[in-house]
N, C-alpha and C. Protein backbone atom coordinates (compact mmCIF):
# COMPACT_ATOMS: atom_id res chain seq x y z
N UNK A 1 28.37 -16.76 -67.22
CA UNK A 1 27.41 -15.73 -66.92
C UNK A 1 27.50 -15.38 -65.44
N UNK A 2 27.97 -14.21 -64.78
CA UNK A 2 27.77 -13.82 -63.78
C UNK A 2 26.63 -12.93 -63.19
N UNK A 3 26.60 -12.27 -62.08
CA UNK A 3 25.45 -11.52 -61.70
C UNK A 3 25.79 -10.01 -61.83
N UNK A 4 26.82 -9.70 -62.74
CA UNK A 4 27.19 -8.56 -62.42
C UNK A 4 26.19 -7.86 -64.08
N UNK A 5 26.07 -8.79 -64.86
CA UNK A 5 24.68 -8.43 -65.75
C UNK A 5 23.57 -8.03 -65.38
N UNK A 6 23.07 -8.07 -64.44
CA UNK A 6 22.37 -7.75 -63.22
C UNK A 6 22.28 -5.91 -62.99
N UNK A 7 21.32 -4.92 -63.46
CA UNK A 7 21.20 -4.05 -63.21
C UNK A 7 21.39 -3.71 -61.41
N UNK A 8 22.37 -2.42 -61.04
CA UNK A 8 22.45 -2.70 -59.90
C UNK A 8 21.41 -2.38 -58.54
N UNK A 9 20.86 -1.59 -59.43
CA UNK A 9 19.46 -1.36 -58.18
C UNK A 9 19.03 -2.47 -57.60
N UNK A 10 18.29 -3.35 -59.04
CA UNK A 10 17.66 -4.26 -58.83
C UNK A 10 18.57 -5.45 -57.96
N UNK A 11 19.55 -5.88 -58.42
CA UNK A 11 20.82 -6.58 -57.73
C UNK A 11 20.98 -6.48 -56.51
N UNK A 12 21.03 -5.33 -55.94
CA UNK A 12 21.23 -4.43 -54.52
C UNK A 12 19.81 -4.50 -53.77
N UNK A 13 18.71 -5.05 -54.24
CA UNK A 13 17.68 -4.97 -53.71
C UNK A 13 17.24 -6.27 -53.26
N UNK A 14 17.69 -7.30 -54.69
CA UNK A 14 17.65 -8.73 -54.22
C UNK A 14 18.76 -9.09 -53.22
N UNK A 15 19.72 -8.54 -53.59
CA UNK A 15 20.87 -8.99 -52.49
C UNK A 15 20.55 -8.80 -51.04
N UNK A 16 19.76 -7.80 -50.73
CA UNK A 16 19.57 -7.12 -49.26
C UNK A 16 18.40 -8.35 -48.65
N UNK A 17 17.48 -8.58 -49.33
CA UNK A 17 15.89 -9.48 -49.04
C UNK A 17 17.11 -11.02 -48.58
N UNK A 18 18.02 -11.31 -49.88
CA UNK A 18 18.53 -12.68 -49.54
C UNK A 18 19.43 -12.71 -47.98
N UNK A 19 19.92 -11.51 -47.93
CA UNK A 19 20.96 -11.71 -46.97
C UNK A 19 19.60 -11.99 -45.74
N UNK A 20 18.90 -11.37 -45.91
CA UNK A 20 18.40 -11.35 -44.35
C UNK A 20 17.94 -12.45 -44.24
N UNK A 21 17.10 -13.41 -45.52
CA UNK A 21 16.78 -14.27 -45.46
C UNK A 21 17.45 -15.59 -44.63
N UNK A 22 18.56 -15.54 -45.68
CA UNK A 22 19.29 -16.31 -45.27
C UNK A 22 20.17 -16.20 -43.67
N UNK A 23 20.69 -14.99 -43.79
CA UNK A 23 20.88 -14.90 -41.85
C UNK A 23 19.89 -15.54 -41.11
N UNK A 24 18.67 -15.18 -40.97
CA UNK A 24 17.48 -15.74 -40.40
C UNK A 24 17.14 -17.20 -40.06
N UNK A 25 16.84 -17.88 -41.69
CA UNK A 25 17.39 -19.27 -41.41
C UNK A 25 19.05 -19.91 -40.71
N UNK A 26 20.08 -18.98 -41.24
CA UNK A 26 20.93 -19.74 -40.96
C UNK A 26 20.79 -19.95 -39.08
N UNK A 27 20.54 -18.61 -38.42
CA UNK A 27 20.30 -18.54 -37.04
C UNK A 27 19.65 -18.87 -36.34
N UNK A 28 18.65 -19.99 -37.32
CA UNK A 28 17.51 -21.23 -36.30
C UNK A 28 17.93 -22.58 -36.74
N UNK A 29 18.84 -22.43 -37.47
CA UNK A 29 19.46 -23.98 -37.68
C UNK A 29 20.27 -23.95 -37.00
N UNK A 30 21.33 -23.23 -37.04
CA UNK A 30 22.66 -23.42 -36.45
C UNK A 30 22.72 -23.65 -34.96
N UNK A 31 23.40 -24.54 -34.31
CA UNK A 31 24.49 -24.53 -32.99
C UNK A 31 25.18 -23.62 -32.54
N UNK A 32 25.59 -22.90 -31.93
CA UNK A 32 26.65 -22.05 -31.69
C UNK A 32 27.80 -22.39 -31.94
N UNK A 33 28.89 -21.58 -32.26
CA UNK A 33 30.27 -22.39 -32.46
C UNK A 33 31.53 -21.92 -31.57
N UNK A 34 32.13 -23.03 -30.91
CA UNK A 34 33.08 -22.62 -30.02
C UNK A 34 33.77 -21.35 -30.09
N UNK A 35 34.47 -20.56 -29.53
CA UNK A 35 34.76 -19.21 -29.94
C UNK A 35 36.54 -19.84 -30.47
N UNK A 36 36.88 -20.88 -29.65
CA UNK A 36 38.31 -21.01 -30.78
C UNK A 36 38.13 -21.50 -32.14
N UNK A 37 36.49 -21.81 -32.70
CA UNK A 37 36.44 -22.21 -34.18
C UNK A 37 35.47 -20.81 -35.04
N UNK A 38 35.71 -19.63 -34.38
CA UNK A 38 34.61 -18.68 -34.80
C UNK A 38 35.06 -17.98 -36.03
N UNK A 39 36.34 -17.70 -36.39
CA UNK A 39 37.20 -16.98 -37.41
C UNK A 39 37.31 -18.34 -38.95
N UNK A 40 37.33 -19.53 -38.51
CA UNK A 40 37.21 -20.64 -39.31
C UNK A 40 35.81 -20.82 -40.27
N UNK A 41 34.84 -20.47 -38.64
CA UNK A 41 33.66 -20.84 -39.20
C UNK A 41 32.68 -19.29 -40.43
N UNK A 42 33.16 -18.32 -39.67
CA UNK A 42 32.60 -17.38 -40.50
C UNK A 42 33.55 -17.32 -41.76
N UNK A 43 34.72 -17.35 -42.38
CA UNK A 43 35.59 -17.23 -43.19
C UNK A 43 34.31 -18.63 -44.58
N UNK A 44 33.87 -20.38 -43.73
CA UNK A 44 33.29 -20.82 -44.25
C UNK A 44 32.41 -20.16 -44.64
N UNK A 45 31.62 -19.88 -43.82
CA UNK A 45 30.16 -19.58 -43.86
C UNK A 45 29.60 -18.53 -45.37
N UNK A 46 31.20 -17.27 -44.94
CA UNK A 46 31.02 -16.39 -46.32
C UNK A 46 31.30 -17.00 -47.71
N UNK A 47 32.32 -17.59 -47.99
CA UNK A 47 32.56 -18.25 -49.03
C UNK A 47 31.71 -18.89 -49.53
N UNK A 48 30.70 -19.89 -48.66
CA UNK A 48 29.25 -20.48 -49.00
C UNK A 48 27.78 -19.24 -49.44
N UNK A 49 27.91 -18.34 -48.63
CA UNK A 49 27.03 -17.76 -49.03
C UNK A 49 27.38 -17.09 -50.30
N UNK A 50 28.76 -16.53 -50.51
CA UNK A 50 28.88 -16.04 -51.86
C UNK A 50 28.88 -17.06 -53.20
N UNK A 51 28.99 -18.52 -52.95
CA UNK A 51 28.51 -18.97 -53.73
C UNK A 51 27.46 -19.17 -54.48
N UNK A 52 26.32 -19.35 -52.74
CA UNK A 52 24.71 -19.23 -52.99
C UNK A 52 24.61 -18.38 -53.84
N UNK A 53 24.89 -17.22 -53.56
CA UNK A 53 24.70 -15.58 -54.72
C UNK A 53 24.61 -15.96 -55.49
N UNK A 54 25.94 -16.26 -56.10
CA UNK A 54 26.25 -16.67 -57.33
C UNK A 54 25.24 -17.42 -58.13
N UNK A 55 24.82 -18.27 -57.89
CA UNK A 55 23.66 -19.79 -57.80
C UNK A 55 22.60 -18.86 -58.38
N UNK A 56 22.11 -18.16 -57.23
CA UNK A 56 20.86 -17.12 -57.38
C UNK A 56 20.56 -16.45 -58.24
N UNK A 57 21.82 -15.55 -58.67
CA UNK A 57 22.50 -14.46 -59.60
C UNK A 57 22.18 -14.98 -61.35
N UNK A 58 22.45 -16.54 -61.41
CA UNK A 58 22.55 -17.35 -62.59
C UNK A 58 21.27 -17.75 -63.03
N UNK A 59 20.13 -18.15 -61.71
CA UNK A 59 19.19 -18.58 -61.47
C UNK A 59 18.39 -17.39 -62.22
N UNK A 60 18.51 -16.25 -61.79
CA UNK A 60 17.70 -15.08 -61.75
C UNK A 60 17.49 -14.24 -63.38
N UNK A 61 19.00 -14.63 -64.09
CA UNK A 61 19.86 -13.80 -65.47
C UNK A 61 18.83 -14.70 -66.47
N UNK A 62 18.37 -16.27 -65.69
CA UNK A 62 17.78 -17.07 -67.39
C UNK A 62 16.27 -17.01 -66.77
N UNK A 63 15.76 -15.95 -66.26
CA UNK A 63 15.07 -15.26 -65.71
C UNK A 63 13.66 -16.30 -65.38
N UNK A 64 13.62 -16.90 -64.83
CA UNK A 64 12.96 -18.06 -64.28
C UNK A 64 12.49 -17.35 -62.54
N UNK A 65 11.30 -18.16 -62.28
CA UNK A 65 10.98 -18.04 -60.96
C UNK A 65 11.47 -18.79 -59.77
N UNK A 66 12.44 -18.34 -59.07
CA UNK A 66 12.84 -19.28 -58.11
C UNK A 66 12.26 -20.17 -57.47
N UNK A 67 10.87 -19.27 -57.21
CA UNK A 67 9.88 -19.96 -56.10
C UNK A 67 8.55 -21.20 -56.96
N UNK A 68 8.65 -20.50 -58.07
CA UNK A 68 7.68 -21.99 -58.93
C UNK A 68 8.57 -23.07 -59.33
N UNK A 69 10.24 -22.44 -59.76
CA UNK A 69 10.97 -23.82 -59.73
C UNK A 69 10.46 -24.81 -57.95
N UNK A 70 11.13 -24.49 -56.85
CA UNK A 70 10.82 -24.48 -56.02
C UNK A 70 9.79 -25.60 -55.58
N UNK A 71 8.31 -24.88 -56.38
CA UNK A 71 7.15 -25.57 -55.98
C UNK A 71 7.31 -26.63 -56.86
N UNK A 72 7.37 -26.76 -58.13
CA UNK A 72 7.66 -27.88 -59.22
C UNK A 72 8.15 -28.90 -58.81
N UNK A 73 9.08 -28.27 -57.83
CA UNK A 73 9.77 -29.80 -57.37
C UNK A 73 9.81 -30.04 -56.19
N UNK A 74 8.97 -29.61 -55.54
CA UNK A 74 8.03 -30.59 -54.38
C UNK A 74 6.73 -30.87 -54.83
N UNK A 75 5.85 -30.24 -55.54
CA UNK A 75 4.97 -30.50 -56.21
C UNK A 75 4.46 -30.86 -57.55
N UNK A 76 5.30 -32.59 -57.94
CA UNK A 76 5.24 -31.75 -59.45
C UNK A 76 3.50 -32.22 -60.43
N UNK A 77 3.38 -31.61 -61.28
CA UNK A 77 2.33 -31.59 -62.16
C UNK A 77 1.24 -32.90 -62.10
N UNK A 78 0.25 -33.19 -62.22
CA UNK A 78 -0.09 -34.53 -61.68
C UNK A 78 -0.16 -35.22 -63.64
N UNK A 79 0.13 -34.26 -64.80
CA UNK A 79 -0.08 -35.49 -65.79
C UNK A 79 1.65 -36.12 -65.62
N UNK A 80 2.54 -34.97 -64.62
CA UNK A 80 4.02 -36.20 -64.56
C UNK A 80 4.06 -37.62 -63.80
N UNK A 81 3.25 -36.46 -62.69
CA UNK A 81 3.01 -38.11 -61.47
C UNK A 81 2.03 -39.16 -62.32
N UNK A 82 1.23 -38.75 -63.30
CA UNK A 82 0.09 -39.73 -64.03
C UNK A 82 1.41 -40.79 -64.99
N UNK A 83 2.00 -40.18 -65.60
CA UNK A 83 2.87 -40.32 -66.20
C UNK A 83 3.99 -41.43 -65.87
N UNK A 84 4.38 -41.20 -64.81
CA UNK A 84 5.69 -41.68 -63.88
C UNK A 84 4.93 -43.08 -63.55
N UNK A 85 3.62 -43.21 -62.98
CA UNK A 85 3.11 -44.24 -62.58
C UNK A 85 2.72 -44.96 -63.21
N UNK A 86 2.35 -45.09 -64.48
CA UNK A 86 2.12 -45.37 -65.67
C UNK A 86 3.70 -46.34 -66.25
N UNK A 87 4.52 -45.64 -65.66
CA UNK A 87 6.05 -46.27 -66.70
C UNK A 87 6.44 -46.90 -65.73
N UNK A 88 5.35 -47.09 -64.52
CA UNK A 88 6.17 -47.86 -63.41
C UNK A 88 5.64 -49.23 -63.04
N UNK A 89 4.84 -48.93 -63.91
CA UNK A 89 3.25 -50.39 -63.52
C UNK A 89 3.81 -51.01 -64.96
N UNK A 90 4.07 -50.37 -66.04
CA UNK A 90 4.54 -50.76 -67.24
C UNK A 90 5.84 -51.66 -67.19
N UNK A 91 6.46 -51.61 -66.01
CA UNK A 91 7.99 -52.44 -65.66
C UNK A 91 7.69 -53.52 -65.43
């Protein structure tokens, strides 16, 4: 399943929000990079982000919420955590 199932408005609209996103973060994490490793490092950098897409693209087609997956799993449900602690006291 690719993202090209993906009506393209909509596609072209998420694509534009992610790029910036992700520029944004990438430009408060990152180091600068020597200028003799700059053609190396962006050549990486794209290949990774077109993967991300991809990721996103797949994420998006079995039409799920990125951002409640997201919360789920930093936050998850308290009958799991009831649950989890329960099978752990049970050991």
């Amino acid at each position: 399943m690719t993202v090209e199932l993906c009506p393209p408005s909509a596609w072209n609209r998420v694509r534009h929000r992610v790029e910036y996103a992700f520029v944004r973060y990438f430009l408060t994490v990152s180091t600068p990079v020597p200028e003799a490793h700059q053609e190396a490092a962006k050549a990486q950098g794209k290949a990774r982000f077109e993967q991300f897409i991809e990721q996103l693209g797949r994420h998006l087609l079995r039409g799920r919420s990125l951002v409640k997956d997201v919360v789920q799993e930093i936050q998850p449900d308290a009958a799991k955590l009831a649950q989890a602690a329960l099978q752990e006291d049970g050991s």
